[in-house]
Protein backbone atom coordinates (compact mmCIF):
# COMPACT_ATOMS: atom_id res chain seq x y z
CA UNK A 1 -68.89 23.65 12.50
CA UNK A 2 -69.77 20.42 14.42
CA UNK A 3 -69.08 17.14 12.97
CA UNK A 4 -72.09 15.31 14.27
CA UNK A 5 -75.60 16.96 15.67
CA UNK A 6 -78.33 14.05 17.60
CA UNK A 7 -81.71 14.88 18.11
CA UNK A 8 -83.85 13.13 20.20
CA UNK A 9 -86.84 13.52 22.30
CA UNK A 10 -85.56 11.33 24.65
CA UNK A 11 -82.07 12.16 25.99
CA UNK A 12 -81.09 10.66 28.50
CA UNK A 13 -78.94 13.23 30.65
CA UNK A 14 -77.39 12.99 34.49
CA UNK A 15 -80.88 15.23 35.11
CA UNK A 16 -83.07 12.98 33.47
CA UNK A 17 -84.55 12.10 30.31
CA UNK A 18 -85.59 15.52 27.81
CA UNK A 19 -86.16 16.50 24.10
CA UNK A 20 -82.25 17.64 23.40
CA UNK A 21 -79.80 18.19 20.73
CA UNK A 22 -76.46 16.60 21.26
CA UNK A 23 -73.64 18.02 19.21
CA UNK A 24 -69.89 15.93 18.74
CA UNK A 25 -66.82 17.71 17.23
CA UNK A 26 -63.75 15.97 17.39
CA UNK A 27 -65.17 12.75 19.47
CA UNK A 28 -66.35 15.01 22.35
CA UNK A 29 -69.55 16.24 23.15
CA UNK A 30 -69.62 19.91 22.65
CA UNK A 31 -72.95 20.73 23.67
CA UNK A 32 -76.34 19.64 24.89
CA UNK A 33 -78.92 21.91 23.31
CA UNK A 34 -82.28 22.25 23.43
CA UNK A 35 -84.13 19.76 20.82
CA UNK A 36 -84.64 22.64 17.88
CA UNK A 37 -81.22 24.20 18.81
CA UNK A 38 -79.77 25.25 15.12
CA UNK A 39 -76.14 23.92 14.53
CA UNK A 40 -73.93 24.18 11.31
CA UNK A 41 -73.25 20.26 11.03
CA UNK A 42 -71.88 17.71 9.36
CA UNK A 43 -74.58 15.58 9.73
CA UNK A 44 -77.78 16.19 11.77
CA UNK A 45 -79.95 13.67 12.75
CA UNK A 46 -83.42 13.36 14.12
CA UNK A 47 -83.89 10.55 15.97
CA UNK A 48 -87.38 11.45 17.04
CA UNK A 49 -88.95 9.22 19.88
CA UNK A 50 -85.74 6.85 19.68
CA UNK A 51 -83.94 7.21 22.95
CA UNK A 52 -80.11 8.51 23.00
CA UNK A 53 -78.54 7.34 25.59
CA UNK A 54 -74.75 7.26 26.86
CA UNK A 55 -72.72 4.12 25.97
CA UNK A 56 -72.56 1.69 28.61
CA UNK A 57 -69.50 0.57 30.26
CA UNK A 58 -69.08 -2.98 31.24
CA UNK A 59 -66.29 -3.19 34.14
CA UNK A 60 -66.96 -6.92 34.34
CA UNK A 61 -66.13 -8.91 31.01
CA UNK A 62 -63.92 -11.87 30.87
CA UNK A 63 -62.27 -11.97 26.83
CA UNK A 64 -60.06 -14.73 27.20
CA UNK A 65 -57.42 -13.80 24.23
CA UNK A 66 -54.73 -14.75 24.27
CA UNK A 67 -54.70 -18.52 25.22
CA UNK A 68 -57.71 -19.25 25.02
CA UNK A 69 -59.15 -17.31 22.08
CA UNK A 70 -61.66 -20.55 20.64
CA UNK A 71 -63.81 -19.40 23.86
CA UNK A 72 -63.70 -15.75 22.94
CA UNK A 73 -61.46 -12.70 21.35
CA UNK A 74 -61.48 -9.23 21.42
CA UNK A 75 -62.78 -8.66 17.94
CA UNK A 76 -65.94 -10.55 18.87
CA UNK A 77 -66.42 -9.59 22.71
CA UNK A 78 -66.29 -5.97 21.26
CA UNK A 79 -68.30 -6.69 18.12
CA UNK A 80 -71.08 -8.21 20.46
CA UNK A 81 -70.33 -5.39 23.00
CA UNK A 82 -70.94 -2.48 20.41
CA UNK A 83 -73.94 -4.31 19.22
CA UNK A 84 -75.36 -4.34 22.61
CA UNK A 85 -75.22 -0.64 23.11
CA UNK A 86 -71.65 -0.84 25.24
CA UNK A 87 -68.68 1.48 24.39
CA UNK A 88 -66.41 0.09 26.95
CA UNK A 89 -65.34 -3.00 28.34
CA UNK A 90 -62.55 -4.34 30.80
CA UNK A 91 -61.27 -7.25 30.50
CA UNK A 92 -60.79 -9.64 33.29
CA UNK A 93 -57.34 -10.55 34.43
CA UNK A 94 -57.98 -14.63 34.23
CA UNK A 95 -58.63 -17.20 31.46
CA UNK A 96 -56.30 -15.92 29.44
CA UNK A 97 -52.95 -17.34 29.27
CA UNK A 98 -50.99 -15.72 31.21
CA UNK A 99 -53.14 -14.57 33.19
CA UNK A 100 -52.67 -10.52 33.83
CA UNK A 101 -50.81 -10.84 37.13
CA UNK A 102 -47.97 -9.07 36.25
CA UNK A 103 -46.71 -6.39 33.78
CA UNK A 104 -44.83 -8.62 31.25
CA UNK A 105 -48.87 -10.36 30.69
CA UNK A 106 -50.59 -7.28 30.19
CA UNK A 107 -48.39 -6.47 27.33
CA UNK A 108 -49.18 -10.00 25.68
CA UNK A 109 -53.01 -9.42 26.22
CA UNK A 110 -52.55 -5.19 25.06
CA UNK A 111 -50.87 -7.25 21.74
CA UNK A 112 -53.06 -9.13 21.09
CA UNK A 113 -55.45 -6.94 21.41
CA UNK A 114 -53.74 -4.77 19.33
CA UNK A 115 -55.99 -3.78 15.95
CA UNK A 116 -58.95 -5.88 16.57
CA UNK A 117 -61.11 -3.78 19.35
CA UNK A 118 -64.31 -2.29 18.37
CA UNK A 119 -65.11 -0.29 21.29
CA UNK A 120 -62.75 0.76 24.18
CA UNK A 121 -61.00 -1.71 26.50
CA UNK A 122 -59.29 -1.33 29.59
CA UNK A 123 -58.19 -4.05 31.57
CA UNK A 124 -57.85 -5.69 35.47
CA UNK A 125 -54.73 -7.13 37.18
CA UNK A 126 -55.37 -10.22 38.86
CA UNK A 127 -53.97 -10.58 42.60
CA UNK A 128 -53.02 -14.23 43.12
CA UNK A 129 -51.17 -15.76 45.99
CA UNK A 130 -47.47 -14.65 46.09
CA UNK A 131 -47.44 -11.92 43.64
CA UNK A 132 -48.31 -8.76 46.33
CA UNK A 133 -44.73 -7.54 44.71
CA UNK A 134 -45.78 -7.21 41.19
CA UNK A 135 -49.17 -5.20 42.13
CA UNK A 136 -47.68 -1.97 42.40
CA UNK A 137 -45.96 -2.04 39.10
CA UNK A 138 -48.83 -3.67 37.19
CA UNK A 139 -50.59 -0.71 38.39
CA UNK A 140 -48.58 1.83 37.35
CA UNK A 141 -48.83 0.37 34.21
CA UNK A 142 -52.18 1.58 33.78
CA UNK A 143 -54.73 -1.32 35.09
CA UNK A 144 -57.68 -0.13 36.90
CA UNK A 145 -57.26 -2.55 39.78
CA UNK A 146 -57.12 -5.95 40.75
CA UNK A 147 -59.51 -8.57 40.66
CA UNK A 148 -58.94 -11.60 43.35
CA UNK A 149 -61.07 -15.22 44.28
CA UNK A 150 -61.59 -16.13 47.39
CA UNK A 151 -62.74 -19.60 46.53
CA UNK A 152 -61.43 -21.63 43.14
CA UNK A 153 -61.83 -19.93 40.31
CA UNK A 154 -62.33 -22.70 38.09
CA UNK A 155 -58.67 -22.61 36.03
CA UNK A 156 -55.50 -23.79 37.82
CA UNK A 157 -53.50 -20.85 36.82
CA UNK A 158 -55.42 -18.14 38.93
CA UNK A 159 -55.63 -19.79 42.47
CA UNK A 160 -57.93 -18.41 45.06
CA UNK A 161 -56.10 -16.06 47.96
CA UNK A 162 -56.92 -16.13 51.42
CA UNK A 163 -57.62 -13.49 53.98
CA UNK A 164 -54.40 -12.86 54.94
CA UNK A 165 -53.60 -12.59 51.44
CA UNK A 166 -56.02 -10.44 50.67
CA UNK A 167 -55.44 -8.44 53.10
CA UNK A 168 -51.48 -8.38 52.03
CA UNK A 169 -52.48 -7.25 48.37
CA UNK A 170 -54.45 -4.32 49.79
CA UNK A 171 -51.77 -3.02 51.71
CA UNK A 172 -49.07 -3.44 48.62
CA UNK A 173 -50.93 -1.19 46.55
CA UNK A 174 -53.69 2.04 46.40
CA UNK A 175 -56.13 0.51 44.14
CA UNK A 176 -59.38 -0.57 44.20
CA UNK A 177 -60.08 -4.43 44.66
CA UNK A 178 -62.78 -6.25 43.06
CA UNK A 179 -63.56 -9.63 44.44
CA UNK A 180 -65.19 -12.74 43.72
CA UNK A 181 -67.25 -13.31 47.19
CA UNK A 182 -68.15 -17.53 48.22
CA UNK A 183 -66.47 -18.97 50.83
CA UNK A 184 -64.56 -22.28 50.01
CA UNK A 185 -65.69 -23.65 53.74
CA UNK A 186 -68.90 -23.18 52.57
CA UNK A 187 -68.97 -24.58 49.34
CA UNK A 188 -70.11 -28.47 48.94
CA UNK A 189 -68.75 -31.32 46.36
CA UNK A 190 -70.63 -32.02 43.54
CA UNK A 191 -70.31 -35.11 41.96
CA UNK A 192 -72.26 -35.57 38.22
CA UNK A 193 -74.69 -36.40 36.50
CA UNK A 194 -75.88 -32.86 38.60
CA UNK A 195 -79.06 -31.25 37.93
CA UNK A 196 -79.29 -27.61 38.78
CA UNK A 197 -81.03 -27.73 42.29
CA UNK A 198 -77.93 -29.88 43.09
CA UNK A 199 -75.92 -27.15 42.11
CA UNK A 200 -77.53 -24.78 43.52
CA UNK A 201 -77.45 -26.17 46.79
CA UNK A 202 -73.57 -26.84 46.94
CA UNK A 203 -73.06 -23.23 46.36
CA UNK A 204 -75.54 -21.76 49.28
CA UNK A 205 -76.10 -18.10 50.25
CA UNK A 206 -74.01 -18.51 53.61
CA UNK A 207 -70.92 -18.69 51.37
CA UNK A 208 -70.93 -15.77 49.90
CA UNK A 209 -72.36 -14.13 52.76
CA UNK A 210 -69.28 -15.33 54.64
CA UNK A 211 -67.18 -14.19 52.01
CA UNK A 212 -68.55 -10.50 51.74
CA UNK A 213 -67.75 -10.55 55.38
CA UNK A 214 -64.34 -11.50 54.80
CA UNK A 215 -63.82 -8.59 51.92
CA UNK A 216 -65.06 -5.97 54.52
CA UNK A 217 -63.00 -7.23 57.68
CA UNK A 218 -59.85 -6.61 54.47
CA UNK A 219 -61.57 -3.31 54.13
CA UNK A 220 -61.87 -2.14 57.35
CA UNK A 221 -58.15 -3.72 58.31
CA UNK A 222 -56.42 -1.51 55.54
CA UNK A 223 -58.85 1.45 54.90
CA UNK A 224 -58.82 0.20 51.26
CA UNK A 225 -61.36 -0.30 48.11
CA UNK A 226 -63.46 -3.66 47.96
CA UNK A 227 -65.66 -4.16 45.40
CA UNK A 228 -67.85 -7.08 45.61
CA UNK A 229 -68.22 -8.75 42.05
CA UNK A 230 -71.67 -10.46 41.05
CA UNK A 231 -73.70 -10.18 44.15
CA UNK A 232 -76.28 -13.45 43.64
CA UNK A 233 -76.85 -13.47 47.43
CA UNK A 234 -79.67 -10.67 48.82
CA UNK A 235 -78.93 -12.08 52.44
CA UNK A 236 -75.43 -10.25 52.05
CA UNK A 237 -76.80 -6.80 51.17
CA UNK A 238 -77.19 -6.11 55.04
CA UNK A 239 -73.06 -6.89 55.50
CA UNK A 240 -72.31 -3.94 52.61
CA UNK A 241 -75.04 -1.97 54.00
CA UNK A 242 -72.93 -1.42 57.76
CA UNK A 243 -70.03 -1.57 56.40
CA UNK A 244 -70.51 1.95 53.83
CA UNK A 245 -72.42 2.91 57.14
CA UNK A 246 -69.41 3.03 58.95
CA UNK A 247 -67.80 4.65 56.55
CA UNK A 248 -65.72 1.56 54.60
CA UNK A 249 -65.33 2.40 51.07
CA UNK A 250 -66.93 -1.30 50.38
CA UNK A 251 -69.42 -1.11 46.66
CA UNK A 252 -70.91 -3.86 44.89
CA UNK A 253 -72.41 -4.80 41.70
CA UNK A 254 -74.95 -7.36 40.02
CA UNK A 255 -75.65 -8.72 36.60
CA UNK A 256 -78.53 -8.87 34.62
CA UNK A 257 -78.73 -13.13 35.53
CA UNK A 258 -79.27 -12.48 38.82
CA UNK A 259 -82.12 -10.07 38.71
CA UNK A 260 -84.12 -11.64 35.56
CA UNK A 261 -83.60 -15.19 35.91
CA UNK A 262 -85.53 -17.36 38.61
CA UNK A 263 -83.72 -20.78 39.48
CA UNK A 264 -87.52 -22.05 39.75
CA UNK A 265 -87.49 -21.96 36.32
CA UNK A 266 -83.99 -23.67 35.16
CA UNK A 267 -84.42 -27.25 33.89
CA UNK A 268 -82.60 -29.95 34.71
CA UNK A 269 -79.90 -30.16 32.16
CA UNK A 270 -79.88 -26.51 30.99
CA UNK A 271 -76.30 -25.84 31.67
CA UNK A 272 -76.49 -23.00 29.72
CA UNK A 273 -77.64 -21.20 32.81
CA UNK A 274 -74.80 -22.23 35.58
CA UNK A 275 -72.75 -19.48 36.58
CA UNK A 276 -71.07 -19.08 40.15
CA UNK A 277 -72.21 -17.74 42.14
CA UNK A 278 -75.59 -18.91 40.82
CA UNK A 279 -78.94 -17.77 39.89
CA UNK A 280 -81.09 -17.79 43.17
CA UNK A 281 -84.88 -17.64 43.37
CA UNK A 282 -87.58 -14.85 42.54
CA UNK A 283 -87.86 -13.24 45.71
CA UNK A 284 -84.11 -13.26 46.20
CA UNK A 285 -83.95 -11.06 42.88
CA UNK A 286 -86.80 -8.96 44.08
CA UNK A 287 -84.29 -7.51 47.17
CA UNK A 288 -81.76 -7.31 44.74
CA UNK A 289 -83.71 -4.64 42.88
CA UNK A 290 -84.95 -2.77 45.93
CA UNK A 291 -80.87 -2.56 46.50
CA UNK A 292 -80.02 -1.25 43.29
CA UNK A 293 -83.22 1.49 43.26
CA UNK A 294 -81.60 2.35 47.08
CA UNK A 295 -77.74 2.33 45.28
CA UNK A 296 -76.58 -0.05 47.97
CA UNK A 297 -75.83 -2.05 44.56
CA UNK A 298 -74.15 0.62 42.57
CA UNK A 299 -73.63 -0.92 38.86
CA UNK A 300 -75.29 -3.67 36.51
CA UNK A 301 -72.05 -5.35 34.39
CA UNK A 302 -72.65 -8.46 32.60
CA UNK A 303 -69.75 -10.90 34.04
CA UNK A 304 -69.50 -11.95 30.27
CA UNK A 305 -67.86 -15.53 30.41
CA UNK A 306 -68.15 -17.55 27.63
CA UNK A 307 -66.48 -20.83 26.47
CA UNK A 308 -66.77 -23.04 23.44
CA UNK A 309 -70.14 -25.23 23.60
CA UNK A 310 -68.69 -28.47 24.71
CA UNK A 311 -67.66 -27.13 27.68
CA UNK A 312 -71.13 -26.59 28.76
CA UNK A 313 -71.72 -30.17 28.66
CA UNK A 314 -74.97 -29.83 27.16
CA UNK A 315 -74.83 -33.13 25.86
CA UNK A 316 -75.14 -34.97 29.24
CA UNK A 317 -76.84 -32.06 31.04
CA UNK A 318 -74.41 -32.35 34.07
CA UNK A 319 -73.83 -29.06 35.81
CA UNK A 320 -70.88 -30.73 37.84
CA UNK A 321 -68.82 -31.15 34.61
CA UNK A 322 -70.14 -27.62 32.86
CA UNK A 323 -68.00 -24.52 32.74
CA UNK A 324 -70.11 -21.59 34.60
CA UNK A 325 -70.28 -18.58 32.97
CA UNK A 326 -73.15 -16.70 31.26
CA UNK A 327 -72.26 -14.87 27.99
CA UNK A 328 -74.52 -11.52 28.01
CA UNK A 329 -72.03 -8.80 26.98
CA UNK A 330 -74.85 -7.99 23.69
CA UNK A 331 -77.86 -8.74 25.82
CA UNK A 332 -77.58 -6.84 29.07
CA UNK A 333 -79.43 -3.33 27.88
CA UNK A 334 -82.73 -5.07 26.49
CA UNK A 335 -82.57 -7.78 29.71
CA UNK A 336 -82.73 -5.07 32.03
CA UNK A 337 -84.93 -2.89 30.42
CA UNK A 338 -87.38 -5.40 29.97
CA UNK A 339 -87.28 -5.93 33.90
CA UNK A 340 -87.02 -2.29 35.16
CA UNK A 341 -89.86 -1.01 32.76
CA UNK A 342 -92.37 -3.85 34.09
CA UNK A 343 -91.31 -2.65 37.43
CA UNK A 344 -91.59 0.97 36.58
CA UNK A 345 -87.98 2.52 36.69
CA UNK A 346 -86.70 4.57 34.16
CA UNK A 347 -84.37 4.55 31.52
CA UNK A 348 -82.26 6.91 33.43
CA UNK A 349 -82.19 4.86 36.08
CA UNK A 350 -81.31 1.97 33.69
CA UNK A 351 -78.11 4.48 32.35
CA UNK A 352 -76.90 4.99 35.47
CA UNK A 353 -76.55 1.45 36.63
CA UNK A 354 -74.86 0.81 33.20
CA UNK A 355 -73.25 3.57 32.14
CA UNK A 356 -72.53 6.40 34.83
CA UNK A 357 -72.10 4.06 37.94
CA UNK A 358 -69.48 1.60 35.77
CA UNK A 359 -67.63 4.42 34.30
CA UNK A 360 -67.09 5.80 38.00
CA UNK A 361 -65.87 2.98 39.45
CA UNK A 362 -62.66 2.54 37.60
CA UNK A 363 -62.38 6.59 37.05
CA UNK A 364 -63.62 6.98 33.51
CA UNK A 365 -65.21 10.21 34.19
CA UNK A 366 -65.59 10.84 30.58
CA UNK A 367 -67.16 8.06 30.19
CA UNK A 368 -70.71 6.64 30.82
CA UNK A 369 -72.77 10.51 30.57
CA UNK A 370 -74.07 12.53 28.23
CA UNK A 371 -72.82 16.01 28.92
CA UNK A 372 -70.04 18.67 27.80
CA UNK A 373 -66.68 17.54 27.59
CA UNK A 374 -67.47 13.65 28.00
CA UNK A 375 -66.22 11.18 24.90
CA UNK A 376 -69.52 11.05 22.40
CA UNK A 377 -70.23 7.74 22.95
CA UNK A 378 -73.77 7.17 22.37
CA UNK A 379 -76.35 4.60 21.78
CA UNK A 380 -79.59 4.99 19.63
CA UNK A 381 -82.13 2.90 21.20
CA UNK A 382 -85.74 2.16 20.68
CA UNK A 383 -87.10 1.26 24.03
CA UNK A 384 -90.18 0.20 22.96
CA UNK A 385 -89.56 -1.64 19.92
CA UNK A 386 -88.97 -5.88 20.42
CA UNK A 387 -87.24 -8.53 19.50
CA UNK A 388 -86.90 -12.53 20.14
CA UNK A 389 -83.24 -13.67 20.82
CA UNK A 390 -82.29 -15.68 18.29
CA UNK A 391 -78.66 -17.17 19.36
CA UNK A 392 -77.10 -17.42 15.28
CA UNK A 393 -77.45 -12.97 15.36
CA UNK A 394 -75.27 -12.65 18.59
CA UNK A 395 -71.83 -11.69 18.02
CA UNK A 396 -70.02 -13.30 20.83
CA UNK A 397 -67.93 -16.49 19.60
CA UNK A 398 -69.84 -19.61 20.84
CA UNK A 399 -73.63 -17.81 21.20
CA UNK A 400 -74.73 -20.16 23.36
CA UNK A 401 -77.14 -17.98 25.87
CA UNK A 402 -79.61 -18.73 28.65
CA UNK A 403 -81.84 -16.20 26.50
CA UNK A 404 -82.34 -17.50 23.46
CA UNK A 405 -86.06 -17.54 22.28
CA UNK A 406 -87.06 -14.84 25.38
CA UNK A 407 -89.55 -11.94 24.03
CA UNK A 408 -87.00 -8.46 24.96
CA UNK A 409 -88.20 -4.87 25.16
CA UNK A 410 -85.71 -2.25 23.55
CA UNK A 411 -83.39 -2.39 20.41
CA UNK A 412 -80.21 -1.13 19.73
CA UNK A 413 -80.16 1.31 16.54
CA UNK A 414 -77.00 2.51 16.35
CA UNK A 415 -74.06 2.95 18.88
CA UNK A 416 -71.36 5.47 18.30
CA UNK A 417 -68.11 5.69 19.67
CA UNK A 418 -66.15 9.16 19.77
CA UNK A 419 -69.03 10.59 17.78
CA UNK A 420 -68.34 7.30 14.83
CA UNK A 421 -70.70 4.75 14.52
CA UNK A 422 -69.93 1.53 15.22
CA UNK A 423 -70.11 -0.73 12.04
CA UNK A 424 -67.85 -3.91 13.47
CA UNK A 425 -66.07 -3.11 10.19
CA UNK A 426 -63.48 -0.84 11.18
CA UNK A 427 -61.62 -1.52 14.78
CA UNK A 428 -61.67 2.05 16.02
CA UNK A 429 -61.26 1.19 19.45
CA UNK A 430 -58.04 2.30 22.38
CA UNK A 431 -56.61 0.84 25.18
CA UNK A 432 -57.93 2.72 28.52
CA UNK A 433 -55.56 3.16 31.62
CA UNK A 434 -56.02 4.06 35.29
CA UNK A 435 -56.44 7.58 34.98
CA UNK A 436 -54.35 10.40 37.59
CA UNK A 437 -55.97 12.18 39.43
């Protein structure tokens, strides 16, 4: 007997979306059937034209427990996550205090994390000026890599690293790197009351196309893993392009913000929207999205970053004075949807930039894909049913969102996770480590 049997007539596989039956025994899947396929089961249930698809991993969320748990916690990030369709997060190494840069902090985040995760988490090291010698520890202790700025990353206690640096971290330890990409030198002051094309213009394309240059020169000077976090900038796609030409083992990612949102369209004063890098203009997004059909850009993560509401300065509007970070975590599957159906991908295509791609990139290969022998981790969603986002039914601590009253295609049902649904009642979810090989 299986515990759990899925029916759908839209499964989304690795081969595309079909009519299937999706049986779970023991938190794996043990089989992907055809749709009328008889199993003796537990349960059994017919979804019908509701889409199944795999739970989505999100390699890019910043929690912020402990130290600074008023801007967000794990039993909230993962509430919001679950309810957004996402079965895995992991957690950035900065804005929490400490700050995961060595092996003594990841045991103060893993405890307070401890009881109060809703989904799986896994988590980044942080790579910081003068701590190359704790890298190879804090790996072995089971993070999935290292995250490092090349440019101020807005809180004192994670300072930026320079190419030599960079370059020294790489060599102190086989992981992959994920890095935040603008160039300090090409960065300007800003000095408030800001509006947003102010902002937008101290924080140009040329600096984070200098800085994806710099990543790949660290790439091709030690033969190891670069990821480049948040791509805003299209003009740097040709830079990644050469350098997985010549064979660099340089990937990069995007969030939904960049390819939805149109800095056009931002009003003065709407600090809800200022992330860094930041939101660029239509056509900008447009080459985004011709990257990500080509899989120059492998992965859509959120780049979750909330903070309490008087951070983001909404009462004087100033985008010099805001905190940047867009909080999307719940939001992310029904944002991109709604864009890739009106420009006719699939929702295949729309799993693997969310759920296979992630899941590969830190090594959870049973993770991300519905097929035998992955975790049953699974997501009931209606992708043509809609909904208006209403800020008060997010999840996240302080739901302040740059999408609040937008019209969204596609609503989550019901995610499961190890064949159990979700609730946000019981915290079924386990610390994920850096997997062997």
């Amino acid at each position: 007997m299986v515990e759990l049997v899925l029916r759908s007539r839209r499964v989304v596989t690795e081969g595309g979306e079909r009519a299937a039956a999706v049986a779970v025994a023991a938190g794996t899947i043990v089989a992907v059937g055809g749709y009328d396929d008889e199993f003796e089961a537990a349960v059994d249930t017919d979804l019908g034209e509701t889409a199944l698809l795999p739970g989505l991993v999100d390699t890019h969320v910043h929690v912020n427990e402990p130290g600074r748990t008023e801007w967000e916690g794990f039993a909230s990030a993962t509430r919001a996550a679950a309810a957004g369709g996402v079965t895995v997060i992991v957690d950035m190494p900065l804005n929490s205090l400490p700050p995961t840069v060595d092996v003594e902090a990841l045991r103060i985040k893993q405890a307070a994390a401890s009881g109060q995760t809703f989904v799986d988490v896994g988590f980044w090291g942080g790579a910081v000026p003068g701590n190359a010698a704790e890298l190879p520890a804090l790996h072995a202790a089971g993070v999935f890599g290292f995250k490092a700025f090349l440019a101020d990353s807005g809180v004192p206690e994670f300072p930026p690293v320079s190419a030599a640096e960079l370059r020294q971290a790489i060599e102190a330890v086989d992981a992959q790197f994920v890095v935040h990409a603008e160039d300090p030198e090409h960065l300007g002051e800003l000095s408030g009351p800001a509006g947003y094309a102010a902002f937008l213009g101290s924080r140009p394309a040329e600096a984070e196309h200098a800085a994806v240059a710099t990543a790949v020169e660290a790439a091709r000077a030690t033969g190891g893993r670069v990821h480049i976090l948040h791509l805003s900038a299209a003009s740097a796609l040709p830079l990644i392009a050469a350098a997985q030409a010549e064979g660099l083992r340089v990937t990069a990612e995007t969030c939904p913000h960049y390819l939805t949102l149109d800095a056009a369209h931002i009003p003065d004063g709407a600090t809800e929207y200022k992330c860094c890098p930041p939101i660029r203009d239509a056509a900008n997004a447009d080459q985004l999205w011709l990257a990500l059909a080509d899989g120059l850009i492998t992965c859509v993560v959120s780049d979750h970053s909330p903070c309490t509401p008087e951070l983001k300065r909404r009462d004087t509007g100033d985008f010099a004075a805001a905190w940047g970070g867009i909080a999307s975590v719940q939001l992310g599957l029904p944002v991109i949807w709604s864009a890739a159906r009106a420009r006719g991908h699939s929702l295949a295509a729309v799993a693997e930039w969310m759920a296979r791609r992630p899941a590969e990139l830190v090594g959870l290969h049973d993770k991300g894909r519905i097929a035998v022998g992955a975790d049953a981790d699974l997501v009931a969603f209606d992708p043509d049913d809609t909904f208006v986002v209403e800020p008060a039914r997010l999840h996240h601590k302080n739901p302040v969102t740059p999408y609040a009253g937008k019209k969204l295609h596609g609503v989550v049902r019901t995610t499961w996770l190890r064949g159990q649904a979700v609730t946000g009642g019981t915290a079924r979810g386990r610390f994920l480590s850096r997997r062997v090989a």
